[in-house]
N, C-alpha and C. Protein backbone atom coordinates (compact mmCIF):
# COMPACT_ATOMS: atom_id res chain seq x y z
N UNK A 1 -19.22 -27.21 29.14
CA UNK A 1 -19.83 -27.47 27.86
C UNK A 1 -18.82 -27.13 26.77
N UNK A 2 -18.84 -28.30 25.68
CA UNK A 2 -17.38 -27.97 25.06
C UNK A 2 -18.41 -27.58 23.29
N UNK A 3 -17.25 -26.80 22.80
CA UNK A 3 -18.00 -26.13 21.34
C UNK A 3 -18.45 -27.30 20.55
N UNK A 4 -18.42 -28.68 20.30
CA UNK A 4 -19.24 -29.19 19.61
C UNK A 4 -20.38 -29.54 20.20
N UNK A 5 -20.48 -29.37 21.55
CA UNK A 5 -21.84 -29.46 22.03
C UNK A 5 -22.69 -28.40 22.47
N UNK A 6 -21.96 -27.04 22.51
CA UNK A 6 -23.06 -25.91 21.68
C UNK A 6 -23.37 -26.01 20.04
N UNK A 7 -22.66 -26.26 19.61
CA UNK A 7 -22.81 -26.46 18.24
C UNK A 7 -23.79 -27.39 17.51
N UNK A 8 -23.91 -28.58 18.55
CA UNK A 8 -24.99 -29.28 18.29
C UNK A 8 -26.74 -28.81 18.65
N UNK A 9 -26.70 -28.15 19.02
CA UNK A 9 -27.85 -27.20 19.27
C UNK A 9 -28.90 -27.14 18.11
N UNK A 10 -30.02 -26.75 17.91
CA UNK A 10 -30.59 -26.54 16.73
C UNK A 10 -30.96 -24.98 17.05
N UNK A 11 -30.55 -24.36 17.82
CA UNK A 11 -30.50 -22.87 17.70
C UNK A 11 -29.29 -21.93 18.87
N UNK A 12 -28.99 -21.22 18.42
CA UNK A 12 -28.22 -19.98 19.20
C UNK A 12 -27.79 -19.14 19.41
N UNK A 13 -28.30 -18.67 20.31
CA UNK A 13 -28.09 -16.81 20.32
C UNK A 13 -27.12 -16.31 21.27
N UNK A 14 -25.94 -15.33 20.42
CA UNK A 14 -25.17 -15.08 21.16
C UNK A 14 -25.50 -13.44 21.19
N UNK A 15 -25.63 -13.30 22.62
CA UNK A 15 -26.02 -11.92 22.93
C UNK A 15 -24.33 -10.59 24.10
N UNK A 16 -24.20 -10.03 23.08
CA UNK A 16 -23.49 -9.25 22.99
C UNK A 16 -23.56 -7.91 23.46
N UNK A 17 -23.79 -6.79 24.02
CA UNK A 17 -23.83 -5.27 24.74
C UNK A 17 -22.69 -4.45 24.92
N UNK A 18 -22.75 -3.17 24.32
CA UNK A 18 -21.42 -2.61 24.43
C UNK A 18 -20.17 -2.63 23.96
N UNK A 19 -19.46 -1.15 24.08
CA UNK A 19 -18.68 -1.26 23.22
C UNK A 19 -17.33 -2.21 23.52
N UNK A 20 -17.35 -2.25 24.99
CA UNK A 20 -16.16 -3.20 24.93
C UNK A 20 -15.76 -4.40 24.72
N UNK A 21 -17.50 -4.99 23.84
CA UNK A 21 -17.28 -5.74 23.05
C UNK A 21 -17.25 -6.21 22.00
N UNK A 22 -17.25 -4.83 20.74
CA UNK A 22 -16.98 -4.43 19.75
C UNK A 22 -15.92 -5.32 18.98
N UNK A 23 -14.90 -5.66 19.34
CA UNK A 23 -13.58 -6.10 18.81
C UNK A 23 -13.64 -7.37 18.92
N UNK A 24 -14.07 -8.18 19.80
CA UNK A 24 -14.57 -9.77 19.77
C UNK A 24 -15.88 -9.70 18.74
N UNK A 25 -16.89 -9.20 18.42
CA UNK A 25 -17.99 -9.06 17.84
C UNK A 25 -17.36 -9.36 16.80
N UNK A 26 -16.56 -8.41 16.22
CA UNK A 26 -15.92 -8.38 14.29
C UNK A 26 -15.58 -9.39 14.66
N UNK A 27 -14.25 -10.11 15.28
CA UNK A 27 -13.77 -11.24 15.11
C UNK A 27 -14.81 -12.53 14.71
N UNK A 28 -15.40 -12.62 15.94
CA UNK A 28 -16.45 -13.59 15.65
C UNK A 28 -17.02 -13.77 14.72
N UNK A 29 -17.58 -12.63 14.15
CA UNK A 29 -18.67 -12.56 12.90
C UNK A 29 -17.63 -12.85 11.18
N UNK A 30 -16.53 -11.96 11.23
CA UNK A 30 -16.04 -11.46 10.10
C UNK A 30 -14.46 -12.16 10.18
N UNK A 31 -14.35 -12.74 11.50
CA UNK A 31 -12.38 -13.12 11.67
C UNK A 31 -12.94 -14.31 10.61
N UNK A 32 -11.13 -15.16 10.76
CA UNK A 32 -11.85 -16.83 10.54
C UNK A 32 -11.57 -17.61 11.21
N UNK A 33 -12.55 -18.90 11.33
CA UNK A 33 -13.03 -19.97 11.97
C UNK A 33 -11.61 -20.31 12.98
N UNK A 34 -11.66 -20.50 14.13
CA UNK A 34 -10.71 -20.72 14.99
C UNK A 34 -9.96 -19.84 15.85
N UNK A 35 -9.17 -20.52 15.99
CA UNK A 35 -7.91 -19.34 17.07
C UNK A 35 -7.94 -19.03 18.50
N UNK A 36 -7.97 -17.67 18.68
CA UNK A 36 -8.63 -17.41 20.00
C UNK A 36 -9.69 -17.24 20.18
N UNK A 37 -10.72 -16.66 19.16
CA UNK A 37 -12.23 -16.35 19.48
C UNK A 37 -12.64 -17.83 19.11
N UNK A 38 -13.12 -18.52 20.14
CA UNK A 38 -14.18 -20.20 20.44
C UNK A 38 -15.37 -19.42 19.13
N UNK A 39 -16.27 -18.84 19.64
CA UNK A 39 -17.29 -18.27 19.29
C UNK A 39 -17.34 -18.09 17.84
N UNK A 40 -15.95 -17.58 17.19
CA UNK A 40 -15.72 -17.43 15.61
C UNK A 40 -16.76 -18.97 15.15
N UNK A 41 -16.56 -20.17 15.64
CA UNK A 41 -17.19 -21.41 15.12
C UNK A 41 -18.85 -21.21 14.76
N UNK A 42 -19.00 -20.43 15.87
CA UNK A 42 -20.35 -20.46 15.06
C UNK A 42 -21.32 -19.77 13.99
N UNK A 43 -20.17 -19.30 12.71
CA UNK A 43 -20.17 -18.72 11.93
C UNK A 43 -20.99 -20.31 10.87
N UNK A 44 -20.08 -21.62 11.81
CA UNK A 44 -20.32 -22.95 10.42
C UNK A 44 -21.85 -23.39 11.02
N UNK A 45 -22.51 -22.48 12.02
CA UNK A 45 -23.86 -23.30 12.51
C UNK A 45 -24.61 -22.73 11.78
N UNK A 46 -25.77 -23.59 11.49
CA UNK A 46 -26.62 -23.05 10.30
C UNK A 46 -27.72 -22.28 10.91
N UNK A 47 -27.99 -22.23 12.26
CA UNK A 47 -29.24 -21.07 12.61
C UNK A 47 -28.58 -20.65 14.00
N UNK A 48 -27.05 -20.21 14.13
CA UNK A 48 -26.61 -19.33 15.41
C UNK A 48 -27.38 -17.19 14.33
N UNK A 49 -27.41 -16.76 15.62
CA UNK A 49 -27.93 -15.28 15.71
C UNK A 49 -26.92 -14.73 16.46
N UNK A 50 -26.33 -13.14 16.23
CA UNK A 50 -25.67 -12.52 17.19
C UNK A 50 -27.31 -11.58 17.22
N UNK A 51 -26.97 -11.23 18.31
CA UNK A 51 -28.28 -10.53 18.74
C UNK A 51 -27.01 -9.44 19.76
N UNK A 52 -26.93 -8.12 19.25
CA UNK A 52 -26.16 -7.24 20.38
C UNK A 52 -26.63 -5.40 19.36
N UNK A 53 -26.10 -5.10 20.30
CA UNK A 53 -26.72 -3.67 20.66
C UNK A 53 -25.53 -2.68 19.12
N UNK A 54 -25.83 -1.20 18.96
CA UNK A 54 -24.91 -0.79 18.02
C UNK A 54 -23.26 -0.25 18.72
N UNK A 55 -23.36 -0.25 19.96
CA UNK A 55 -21.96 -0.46 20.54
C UNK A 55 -20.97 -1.53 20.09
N UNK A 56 -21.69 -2.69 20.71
CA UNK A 56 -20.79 -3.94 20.34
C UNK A 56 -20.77 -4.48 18.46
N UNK A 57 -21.71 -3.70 17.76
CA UNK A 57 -21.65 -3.48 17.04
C UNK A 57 -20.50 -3.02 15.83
N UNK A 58 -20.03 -1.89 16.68
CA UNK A 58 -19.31 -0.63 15.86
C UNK A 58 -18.58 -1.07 14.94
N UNK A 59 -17.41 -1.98 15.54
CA UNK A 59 -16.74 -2.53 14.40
C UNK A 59 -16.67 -3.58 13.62
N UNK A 60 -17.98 -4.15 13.20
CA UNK A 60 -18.74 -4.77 11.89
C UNK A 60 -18.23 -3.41 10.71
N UNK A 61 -17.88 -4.81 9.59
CA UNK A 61 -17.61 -3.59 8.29
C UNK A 61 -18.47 -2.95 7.96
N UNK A 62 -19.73 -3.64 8.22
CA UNK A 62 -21.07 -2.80 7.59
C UNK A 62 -21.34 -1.10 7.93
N UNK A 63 -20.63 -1.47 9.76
CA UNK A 63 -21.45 -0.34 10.23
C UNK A 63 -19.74 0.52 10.14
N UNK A 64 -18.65 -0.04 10.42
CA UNK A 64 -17.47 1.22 10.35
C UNK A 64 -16.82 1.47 8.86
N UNK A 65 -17.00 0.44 7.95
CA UNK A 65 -16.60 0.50 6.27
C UNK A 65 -17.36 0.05 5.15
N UNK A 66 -18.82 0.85 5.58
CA UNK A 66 -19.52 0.01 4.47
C UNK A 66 -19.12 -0.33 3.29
N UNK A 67 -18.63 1.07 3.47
CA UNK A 67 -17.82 1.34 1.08
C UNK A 67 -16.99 0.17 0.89
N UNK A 68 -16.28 -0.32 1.45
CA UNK A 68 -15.80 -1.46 1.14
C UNK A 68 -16.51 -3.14 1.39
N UNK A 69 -18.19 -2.86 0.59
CA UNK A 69 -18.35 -3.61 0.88
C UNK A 69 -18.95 -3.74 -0.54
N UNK A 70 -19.17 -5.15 -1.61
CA UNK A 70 -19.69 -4.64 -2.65
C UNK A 70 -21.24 -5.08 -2.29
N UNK A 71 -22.77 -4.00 -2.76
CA UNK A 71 -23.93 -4.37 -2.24
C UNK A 71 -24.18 -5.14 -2.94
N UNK A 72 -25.03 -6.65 -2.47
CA UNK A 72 -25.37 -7.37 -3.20
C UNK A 72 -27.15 -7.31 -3.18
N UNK A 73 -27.80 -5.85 -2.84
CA UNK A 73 -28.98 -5.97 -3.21
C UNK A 73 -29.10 -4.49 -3.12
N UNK A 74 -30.04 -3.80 -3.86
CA UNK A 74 -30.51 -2.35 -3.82
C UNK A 74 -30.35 -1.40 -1.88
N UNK A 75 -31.03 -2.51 -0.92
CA UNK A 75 -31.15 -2.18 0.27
C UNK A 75 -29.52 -1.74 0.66
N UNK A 76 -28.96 -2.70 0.28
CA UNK A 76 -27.28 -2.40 0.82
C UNK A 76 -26.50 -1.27 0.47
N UNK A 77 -27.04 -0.35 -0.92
CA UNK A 77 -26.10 0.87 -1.58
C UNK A 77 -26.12 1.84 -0.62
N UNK A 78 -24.82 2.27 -0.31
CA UNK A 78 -25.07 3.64 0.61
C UNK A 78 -25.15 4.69 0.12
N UNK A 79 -25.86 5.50 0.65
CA UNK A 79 -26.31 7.13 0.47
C UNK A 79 -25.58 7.94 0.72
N UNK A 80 -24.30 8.40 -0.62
CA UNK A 80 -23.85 9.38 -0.69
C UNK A 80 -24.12 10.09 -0.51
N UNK A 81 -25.23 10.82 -0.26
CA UNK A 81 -25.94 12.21 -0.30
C UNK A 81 -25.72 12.42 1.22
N UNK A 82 -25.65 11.38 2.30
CA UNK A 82 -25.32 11.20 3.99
C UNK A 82 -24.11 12.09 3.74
N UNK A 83 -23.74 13.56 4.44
CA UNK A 83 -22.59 13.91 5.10
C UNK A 83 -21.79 12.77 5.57
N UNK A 84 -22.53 12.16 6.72
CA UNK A 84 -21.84 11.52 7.79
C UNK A 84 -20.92 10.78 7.39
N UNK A 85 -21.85 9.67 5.92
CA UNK A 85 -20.88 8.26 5.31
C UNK A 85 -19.64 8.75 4.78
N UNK A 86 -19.83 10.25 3.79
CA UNK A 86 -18.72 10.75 3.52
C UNK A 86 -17.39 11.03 4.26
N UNK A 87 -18.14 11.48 5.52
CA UNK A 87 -16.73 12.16 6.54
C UNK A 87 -16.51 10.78 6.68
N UNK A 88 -17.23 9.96 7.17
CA UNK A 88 -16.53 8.42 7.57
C UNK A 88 -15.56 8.00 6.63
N UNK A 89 -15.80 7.56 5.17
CA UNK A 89 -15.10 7.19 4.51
C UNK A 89 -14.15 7.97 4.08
N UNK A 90 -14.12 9.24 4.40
CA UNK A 90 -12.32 10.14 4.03
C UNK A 90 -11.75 9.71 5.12
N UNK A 91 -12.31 10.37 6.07
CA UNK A 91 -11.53 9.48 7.46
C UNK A 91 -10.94 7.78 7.35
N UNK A 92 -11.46 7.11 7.34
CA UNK A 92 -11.05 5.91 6.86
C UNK A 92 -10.40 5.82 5.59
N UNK A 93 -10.14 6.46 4.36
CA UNK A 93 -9.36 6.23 3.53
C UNK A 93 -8.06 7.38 4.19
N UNK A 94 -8.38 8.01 4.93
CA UNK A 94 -6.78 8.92 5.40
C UNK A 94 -6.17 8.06 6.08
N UNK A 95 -6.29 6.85 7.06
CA UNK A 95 -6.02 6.32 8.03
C UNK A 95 -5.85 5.15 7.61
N UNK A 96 -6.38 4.91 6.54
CA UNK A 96 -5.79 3.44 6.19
C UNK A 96 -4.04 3.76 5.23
N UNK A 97 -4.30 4.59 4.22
CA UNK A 97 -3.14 5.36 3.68
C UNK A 97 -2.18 5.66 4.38
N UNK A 98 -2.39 6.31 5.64
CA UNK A 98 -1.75 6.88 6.64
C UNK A 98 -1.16 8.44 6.47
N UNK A 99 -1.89 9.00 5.82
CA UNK A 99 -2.10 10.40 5.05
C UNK A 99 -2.80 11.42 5.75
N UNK A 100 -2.41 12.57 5.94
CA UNK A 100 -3.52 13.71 6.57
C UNK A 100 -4.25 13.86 5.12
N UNK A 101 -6.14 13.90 5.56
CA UNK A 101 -6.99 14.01 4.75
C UNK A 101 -6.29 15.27 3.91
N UNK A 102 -5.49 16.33 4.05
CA UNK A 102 -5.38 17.10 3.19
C UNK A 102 -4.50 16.67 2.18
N UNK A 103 -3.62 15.52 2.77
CA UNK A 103 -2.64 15.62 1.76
C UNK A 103 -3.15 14.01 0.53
N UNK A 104 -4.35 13.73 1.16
CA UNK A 104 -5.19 12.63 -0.32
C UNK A 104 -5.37 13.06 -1.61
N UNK A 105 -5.39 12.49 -2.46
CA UNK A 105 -5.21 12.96 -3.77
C UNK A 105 -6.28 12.35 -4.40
N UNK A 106 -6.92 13.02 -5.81
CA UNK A 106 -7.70 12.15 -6.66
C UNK A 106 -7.62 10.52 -6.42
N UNK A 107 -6.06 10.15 -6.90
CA UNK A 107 -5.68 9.31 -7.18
C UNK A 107 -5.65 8.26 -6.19
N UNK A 108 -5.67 8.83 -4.97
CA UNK A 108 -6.22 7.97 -3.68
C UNK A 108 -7.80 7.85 -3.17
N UNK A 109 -8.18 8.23 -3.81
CA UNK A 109 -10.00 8.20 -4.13
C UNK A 109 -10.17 7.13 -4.64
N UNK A 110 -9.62 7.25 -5.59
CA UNK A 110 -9.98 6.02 -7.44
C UNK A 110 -9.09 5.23 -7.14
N UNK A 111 -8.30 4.73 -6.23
CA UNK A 111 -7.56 3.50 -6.20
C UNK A 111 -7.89 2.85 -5.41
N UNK A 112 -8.51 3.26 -3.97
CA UNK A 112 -9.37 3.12 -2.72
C UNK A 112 -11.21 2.80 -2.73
């Protein structure tokens, strides 16, 4: 079965489990259209579903960088007041920088 004839479908669910498939998940959902992930295509179908678990999940921006995401509705703002989002996002701004969290600065806060 070749991708324009899943594609022709009037529905599809791609079902996903686990983390070791985390890294195809982002691609698919968030890469762009083509390449090696087939599956990226059905980002252009108008009623495909990923349907998968918070493993294969993980690395969606939503769930590993929300802050870099801007909310486009009240539901989407994250809750600073969460420890957790915090440690996440120093962690992730040390590692994208490539900085030990001690040595971040204001100025890598407010530019990040």
């Amino acid at each position: 079965m070749g991708v324009s004839t899943i594609l022709s479908a009037k529905k599809i669910f791609l079902i996903a489990f686990g983390e070791d498939k985390a890294s195809v998940i982002q691609k698919t959902a968030e890469g762009p259209m083509g390449g090696d992930i087939v599956a990226s295509y059905l980002q252009s179908h108008e009623s495909a579903e990923l349907v998968i678990d918070s493993a294969a999940g993980r690395s969606l921006t939503r769930i590993a960088a929300p802050w870099t995401l801007i909310p486009t509705s009240a539901a989407l703002k994250l809750d600073w007041s969460n420890i957790e989002n915090v440690k996440k996002a120093v962690i992730y701004l040390s590692l994208s920088l490539q900085k030990s969290i001690l040595k971040l600065r204001e100025e890598d806060y407010i530019q990040n």
